[in-house]
PDB file of N, CA and C in Angstrom:
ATOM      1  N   UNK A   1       8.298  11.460  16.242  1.00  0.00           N
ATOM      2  CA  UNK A   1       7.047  10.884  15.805  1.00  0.00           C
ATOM      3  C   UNK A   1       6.008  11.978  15.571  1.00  0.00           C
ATOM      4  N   UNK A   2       5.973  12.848  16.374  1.00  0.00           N
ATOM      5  CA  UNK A   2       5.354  14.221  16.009  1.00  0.00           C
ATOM      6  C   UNK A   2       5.052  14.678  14.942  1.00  0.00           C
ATOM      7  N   UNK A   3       6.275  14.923  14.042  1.00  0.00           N
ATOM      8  CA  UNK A   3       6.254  15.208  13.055  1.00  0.00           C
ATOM      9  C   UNK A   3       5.608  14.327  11.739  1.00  0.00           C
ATOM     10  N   UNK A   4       6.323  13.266  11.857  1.00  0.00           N
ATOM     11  CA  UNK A   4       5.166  12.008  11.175  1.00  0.00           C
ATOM     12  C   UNK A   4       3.795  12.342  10.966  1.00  0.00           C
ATOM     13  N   UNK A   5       2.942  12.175  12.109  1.00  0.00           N
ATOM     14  CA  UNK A   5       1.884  12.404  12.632  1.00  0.00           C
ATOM     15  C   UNK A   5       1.280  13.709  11.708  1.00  0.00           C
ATOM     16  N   UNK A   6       1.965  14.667  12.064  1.00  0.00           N
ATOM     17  CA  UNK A   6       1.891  15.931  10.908  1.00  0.00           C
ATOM     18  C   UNK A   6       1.861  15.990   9.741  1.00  0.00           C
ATOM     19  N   UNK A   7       2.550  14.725   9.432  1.00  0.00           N
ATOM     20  CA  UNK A   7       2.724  15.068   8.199  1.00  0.00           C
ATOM     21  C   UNK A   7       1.610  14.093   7.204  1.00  0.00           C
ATOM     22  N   UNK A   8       1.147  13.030   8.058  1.00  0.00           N
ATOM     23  CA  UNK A   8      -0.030  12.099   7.927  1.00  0.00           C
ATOM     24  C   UNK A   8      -1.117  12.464   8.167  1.00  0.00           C
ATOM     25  N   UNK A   9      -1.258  13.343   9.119  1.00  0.00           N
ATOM     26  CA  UNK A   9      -2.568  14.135   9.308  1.00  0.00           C
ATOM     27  C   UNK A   9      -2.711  14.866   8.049  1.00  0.00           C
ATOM     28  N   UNK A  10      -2.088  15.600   7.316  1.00  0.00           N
ATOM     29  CA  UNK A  10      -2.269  16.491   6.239  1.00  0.00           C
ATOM     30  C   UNK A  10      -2.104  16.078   4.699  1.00  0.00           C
ATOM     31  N   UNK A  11      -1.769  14.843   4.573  1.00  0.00           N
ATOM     32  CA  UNK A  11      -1.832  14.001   3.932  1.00  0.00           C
ATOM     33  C   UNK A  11      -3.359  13.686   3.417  1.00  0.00           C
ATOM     34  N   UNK A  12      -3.490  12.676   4.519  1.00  0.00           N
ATOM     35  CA  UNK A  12      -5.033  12.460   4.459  1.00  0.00           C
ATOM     36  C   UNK A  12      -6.072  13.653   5.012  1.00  0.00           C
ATOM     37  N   UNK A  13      -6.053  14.450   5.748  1.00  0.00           N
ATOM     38  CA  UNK A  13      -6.550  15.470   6.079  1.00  0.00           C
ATOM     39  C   UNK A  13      -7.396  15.142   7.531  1.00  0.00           C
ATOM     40  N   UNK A  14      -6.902  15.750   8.349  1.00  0.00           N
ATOM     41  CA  UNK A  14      -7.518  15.683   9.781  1.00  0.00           C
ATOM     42  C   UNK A  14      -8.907  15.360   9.774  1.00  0.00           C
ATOM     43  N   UNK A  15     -10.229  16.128   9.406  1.00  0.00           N
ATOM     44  CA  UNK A  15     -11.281  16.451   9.280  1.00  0.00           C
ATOM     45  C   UNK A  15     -11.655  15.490   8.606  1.00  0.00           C
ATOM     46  N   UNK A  16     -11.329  14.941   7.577  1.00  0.00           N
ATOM     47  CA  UNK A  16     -11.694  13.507   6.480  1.00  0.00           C
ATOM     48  C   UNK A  16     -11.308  12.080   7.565  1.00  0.00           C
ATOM     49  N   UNK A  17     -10.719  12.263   8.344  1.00  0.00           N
ATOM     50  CA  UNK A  17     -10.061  11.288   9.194  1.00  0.00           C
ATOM     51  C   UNK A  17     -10.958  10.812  10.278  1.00  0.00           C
ATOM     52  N   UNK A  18     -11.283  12.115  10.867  1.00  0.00           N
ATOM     53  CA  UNK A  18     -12.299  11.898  11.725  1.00  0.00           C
ATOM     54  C   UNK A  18     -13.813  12.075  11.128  1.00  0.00           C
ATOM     55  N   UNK A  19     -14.187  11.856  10.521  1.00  0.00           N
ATOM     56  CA  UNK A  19     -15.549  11.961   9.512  1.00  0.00           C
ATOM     57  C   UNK A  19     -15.261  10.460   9.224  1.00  0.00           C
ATOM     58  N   UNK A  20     -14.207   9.870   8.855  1.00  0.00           N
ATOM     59  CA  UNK A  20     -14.409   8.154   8.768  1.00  0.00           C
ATOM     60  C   UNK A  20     -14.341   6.970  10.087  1.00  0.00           C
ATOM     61  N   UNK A  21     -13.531   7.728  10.832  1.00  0.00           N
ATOM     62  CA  UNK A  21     -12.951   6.788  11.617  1.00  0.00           C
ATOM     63  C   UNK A  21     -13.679   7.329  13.060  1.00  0.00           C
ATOM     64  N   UNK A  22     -13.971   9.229  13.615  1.00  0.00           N
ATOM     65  CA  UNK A  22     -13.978   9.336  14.934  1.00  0.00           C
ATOM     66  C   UNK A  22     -13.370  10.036  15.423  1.00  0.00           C
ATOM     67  N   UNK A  23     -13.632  11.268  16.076  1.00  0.00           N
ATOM     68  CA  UNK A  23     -12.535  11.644  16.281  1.00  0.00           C
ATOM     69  C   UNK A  23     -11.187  11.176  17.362  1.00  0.00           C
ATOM     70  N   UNK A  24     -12.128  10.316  18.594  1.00  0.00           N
ATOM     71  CA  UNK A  24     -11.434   9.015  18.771  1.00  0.00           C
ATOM     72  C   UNK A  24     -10.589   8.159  18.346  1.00  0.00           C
ATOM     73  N   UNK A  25     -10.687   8.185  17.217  1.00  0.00           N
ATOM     74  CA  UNK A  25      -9.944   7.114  16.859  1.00  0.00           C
ATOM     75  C   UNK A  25      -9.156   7.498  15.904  1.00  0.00           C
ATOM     76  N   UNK A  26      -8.651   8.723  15.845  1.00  0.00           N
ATOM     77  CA  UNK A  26      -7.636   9.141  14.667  1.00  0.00           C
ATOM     78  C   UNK A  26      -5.847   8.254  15.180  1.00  0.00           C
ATOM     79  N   UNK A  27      -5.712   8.955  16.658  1.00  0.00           N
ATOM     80  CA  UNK A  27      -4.589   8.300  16.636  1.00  0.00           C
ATOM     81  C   UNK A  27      -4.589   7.304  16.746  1.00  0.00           C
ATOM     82  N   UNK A  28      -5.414   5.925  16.831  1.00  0.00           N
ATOM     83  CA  UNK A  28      -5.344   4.772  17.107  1.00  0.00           C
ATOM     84  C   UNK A  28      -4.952   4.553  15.164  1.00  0.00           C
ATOM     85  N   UNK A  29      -5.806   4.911  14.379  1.00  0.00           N
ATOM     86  CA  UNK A  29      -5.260   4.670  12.715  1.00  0.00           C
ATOM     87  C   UNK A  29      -4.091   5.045  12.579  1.00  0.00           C
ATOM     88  N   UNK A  30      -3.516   6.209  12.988  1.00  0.00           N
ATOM     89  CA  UNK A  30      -2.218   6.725  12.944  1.00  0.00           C
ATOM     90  C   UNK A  30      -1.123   5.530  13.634  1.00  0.00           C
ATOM     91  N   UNK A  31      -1.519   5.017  15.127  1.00  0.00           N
ATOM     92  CA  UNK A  31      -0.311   3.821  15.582  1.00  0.00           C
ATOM     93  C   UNK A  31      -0.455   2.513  14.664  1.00  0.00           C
ATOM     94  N   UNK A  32      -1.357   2.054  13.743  1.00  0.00           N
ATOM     95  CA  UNK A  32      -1.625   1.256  13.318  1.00  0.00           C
ATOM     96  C   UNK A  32      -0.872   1.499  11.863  1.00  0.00           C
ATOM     97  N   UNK A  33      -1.218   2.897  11.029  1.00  0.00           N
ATOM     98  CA  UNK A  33      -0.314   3.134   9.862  1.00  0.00           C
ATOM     99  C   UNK A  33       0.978   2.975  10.456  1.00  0.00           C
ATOM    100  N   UNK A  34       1.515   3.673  11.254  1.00  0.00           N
ATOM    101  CA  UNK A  34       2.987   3.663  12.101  1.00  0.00           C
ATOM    102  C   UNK A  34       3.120   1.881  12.278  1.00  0.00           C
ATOM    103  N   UNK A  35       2.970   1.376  12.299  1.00  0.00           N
ATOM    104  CA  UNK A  35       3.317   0.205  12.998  1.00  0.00           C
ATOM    105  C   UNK A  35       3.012  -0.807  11.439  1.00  0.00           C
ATOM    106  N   UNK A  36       2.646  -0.393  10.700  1.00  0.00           N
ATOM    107  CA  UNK A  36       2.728  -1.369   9.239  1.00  0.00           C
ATOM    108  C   UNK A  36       3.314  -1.031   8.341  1.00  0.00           C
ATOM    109  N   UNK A  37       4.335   0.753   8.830  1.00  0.00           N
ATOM    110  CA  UNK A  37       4.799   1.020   7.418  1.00  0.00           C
ATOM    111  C   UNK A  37       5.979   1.180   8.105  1.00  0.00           C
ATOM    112  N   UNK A  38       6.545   0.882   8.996  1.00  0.00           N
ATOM    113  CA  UNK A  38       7.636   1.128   9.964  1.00  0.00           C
ATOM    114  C   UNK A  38       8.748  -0.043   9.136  1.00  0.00           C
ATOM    115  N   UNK A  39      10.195   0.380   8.597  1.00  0.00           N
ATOM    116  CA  UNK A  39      11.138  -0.916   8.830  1.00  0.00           C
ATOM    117  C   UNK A  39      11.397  -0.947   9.872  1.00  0.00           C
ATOM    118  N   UNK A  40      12.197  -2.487   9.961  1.00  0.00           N
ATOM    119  CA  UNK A  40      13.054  -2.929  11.188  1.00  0.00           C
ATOM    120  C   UNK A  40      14.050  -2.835  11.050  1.00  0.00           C
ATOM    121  N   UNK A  41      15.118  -2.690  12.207  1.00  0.00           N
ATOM    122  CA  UNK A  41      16.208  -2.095  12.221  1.00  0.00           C
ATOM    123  C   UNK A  41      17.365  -3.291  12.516  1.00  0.00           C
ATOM    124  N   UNK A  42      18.466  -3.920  11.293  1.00  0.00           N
ATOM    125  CA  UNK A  42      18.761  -5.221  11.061  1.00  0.00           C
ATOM    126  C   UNK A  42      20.052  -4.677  12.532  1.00  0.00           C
ATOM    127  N   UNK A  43      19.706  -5.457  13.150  1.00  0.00           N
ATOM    128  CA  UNK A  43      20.819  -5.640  14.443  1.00  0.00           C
ATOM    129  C   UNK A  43      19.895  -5.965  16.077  1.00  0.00           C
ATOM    130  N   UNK A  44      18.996  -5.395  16.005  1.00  0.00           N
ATOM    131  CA  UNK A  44      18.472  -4.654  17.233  1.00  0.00           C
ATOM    132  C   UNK A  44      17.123  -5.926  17.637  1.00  0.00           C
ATOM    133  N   UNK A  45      17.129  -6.051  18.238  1.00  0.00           N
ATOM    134  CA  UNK A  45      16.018  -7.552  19.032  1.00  0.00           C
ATOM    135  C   UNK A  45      14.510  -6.917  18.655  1.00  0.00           C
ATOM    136  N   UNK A  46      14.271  -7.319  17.710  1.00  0.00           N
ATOM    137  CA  UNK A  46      12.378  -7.423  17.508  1.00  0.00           C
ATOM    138  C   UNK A  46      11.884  -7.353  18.682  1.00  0.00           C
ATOM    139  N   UNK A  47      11.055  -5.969  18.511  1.00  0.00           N
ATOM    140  CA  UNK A  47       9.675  -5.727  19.464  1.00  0.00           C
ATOM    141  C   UNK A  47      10.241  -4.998  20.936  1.00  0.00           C
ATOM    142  N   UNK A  48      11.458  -4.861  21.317  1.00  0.00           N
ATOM    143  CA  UNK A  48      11.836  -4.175  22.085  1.00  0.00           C
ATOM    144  C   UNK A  48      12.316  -2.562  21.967  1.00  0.00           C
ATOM    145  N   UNK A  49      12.146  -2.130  20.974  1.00  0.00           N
ATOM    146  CA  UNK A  49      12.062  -0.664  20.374  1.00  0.00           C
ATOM    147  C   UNK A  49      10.886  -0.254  19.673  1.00  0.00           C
ATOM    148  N   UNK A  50       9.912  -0.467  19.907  1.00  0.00           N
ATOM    149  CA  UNK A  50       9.019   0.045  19.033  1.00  0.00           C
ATOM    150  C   UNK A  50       8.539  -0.750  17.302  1.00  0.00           C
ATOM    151  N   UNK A  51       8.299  -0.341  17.100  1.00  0.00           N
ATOM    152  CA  UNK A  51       7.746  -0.794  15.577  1.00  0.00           C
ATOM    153  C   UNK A  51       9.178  -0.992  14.326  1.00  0.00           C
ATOM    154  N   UNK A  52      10.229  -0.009  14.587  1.00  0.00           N
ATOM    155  CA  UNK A  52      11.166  -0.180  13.927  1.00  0.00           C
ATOM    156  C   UNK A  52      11.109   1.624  13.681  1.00  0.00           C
ATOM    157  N   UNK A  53      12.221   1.818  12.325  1.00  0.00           N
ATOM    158  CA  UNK A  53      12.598   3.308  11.872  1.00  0.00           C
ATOM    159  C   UNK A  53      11.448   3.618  10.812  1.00  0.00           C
ATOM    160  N   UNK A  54      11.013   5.024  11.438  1.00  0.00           N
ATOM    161  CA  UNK A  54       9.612   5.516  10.763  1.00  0.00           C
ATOM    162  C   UNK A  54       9.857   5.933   9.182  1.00  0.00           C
ATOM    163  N   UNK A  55       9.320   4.800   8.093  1.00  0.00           N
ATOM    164  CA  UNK A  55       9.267   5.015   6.415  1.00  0.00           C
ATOM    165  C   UNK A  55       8.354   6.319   6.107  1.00  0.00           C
ATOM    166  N   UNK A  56       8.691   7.334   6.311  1.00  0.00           N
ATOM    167  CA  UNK A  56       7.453   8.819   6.081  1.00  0.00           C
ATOM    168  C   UNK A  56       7.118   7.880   4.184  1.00  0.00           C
ATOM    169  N   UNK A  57       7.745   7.437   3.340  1.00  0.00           N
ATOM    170  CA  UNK A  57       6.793   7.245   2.270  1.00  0.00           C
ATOM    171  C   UNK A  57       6.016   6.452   2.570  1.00  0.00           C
ATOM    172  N   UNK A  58       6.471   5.269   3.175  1.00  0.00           N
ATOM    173  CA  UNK A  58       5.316   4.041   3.625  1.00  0.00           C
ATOM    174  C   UNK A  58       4.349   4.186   4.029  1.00  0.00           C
ATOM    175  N   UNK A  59       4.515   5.350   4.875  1.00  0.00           N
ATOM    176  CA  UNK A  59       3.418   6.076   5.914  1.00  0.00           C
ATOM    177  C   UNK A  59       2.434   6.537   5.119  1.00  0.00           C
ATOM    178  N   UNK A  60       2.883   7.503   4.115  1.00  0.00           N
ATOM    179  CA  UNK A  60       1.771   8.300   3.809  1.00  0.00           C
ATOM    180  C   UNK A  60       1.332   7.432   2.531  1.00  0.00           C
ATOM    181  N   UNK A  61       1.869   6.469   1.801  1.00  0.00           N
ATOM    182  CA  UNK A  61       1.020   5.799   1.216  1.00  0.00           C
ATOM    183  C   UNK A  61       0.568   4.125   1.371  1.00  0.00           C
ATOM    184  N   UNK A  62       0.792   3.854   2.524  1.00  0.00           N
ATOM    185  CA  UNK A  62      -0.047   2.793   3.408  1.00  0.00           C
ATOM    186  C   UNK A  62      -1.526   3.714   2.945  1.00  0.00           C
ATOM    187  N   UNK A  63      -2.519   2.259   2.496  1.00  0.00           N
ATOM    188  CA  UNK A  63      -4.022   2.477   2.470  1.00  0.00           C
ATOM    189  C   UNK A  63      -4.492   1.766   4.268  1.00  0.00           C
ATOM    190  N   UNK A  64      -5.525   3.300   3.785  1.00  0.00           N
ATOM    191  CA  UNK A  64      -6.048   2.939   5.438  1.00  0.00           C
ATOM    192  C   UNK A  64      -6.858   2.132   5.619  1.00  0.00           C
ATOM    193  N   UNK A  65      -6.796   1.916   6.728  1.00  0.00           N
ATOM    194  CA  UNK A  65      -7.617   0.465   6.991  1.00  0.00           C
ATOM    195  C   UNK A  65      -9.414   0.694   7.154  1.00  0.00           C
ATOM    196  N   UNK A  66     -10.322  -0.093   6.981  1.00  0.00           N
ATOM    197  CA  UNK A  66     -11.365  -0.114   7.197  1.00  0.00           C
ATOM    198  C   UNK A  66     -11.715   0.233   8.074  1.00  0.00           C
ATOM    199  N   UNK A  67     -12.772   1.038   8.669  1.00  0.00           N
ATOM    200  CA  UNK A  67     -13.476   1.604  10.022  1.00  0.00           C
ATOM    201  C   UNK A  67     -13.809   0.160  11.168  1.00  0.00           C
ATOM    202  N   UNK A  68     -13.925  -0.683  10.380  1.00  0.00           N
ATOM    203  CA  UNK A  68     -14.593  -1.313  11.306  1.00  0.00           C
ATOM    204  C   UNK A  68     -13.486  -2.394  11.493  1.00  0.00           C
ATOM    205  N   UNK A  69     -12.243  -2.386  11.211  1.00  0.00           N
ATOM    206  CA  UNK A  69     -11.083  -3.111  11.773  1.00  0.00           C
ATOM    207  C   UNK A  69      -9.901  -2.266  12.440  1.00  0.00           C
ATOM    208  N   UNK A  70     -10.469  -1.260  13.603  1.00  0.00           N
ATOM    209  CA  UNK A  70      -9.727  -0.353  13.995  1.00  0.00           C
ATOM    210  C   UNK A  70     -10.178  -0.426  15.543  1.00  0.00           C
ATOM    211  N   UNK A  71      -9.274  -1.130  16.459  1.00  0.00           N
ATOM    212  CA  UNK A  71      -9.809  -1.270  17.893  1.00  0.00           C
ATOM    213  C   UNK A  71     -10.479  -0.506  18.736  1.00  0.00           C
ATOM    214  N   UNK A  72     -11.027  -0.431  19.398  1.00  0.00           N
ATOM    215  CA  UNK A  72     -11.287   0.984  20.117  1.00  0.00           C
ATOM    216  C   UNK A  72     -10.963   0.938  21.731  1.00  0.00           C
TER     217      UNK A  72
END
């Protein structure tokens, strides 16, 4: 997941990330992209592994979500 993360951070750009969102709240946008661009994995019981197998395209072109629909 690390790497993901890396590769989404630089994508959108760290500094632009936290200038919208916080610097707080970068990884909370990051589990939230992770968790909407994620497939599921056809065999394996929903919600007991995580989000599913990480889509790096989904990831980096999932639009981010609004500032003000991001939990804190």
């Amino acid at each position: 997941m690390a790497g993901a993360a890396a590769v989404w951070l630089s994508v959108h750009g760290h500094q632009a990330l936290k200038d919208t969102y916080g610097p707080e709240q970068v990884q909370q946008v990051f589990l939230h992209a992770l968790e909407h661009s994620s497939r599921e994995v056809p065999g394996l019981p929903g919600g007991k592994f995580g989000a599913g197998i990480i889509d790096m395209h989904a990831l980096v072109q999932l639009e981010l979500p609004d500032p003000s629909e991001v939990e804190e």
